[in-house]
Protein backbone atom coordinates (compact mmCIF):
# COMPACT_ATOMS: atom_id res chain seq x y z
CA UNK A 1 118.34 98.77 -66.71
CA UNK A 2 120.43 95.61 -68.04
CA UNK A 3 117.33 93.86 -69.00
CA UNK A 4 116.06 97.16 -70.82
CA UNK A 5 119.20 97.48 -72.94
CA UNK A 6 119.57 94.02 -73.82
CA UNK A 7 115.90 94.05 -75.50
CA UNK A 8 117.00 97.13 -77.12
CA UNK A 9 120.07 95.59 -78.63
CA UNK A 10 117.88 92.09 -79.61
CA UNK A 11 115.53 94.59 -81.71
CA UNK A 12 118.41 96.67 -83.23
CA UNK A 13 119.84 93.16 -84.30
CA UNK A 14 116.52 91.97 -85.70
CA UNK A 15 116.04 95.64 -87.53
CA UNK A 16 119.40 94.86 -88.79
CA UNK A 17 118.42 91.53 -89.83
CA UNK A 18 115.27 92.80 -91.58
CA UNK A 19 116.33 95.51 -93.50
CA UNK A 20 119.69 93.22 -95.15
CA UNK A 21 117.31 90.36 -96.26
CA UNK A 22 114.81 93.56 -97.68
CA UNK A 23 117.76 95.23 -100.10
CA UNK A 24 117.96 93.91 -103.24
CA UNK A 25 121.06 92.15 -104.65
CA UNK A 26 123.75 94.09 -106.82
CA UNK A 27 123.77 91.29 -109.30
CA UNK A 28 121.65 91.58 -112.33
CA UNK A 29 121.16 88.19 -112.82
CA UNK A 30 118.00 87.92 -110.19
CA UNK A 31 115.91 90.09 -112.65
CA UNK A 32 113.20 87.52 -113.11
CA UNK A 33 113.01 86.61 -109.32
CA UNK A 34 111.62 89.64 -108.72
CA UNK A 35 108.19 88.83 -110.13
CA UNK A 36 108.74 92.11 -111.90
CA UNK A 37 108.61 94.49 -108.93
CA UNK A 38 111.29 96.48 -110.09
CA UNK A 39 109.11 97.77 -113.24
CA UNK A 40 106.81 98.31 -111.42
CA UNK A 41 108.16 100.23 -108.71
CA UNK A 42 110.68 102.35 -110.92
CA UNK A 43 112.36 104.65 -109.04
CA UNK A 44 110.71 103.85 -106.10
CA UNK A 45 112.74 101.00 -105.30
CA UNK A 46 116.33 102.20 -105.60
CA UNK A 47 114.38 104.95 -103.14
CA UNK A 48 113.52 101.74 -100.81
CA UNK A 49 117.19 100.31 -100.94
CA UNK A 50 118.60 103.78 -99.98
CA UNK A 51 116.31 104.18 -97.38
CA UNK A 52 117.21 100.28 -96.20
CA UNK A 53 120.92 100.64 -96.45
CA UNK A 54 120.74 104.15 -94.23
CA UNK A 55 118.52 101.94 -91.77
CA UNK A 56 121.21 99.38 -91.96
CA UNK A 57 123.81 101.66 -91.10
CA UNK A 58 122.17 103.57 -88.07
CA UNK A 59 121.13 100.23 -86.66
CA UNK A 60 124.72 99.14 -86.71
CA UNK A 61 126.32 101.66 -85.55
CA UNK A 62 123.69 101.91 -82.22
CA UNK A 63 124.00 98.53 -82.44
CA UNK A 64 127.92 98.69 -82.06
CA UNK A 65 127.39 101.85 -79.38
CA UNK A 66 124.94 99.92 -77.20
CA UNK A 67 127.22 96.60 -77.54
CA UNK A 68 130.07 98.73 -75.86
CA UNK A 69 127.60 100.27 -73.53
CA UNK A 70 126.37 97.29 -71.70
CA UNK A 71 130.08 95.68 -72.32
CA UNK A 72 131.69 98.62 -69.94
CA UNK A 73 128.70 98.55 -67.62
């Protein structure tokens, strides 16, 4: 059972990894790094960095709830 929850909590932490490095910066400066994905993607991704930064959130808070977990067990 330990070995199953630490594996669990090593792919939370790389889902957590993953989906930071995937959001886009809040400075406007980085415009041209994007290789102009952002006109063409539009909408779509300000979708994509909602939809990261709720994946970011869930995975930290299981993240945080499993940490506890196998901390009291």
């Amino acid at each position: 059972m330990d070995t199953i929850l630490s594996i669990v909590l090593i792919l939370l932490s790389l889902v957590i990894i993953a989906s930071i490095l995937l959001q886009t910066g809040k400075s406007a400066g980085l415009g041209p790094v994007d290789g102009g994905a952002s006109e063409v993607l539009g909408n779509k991704g300000r979708r994509l960095d909602e939809v990261l930064n709720k994946v970011t959130i869930g995975a930290g808070v299981a993240f945080m709830l499993l940490s506890l977990l196998m901390a009291i067990m």
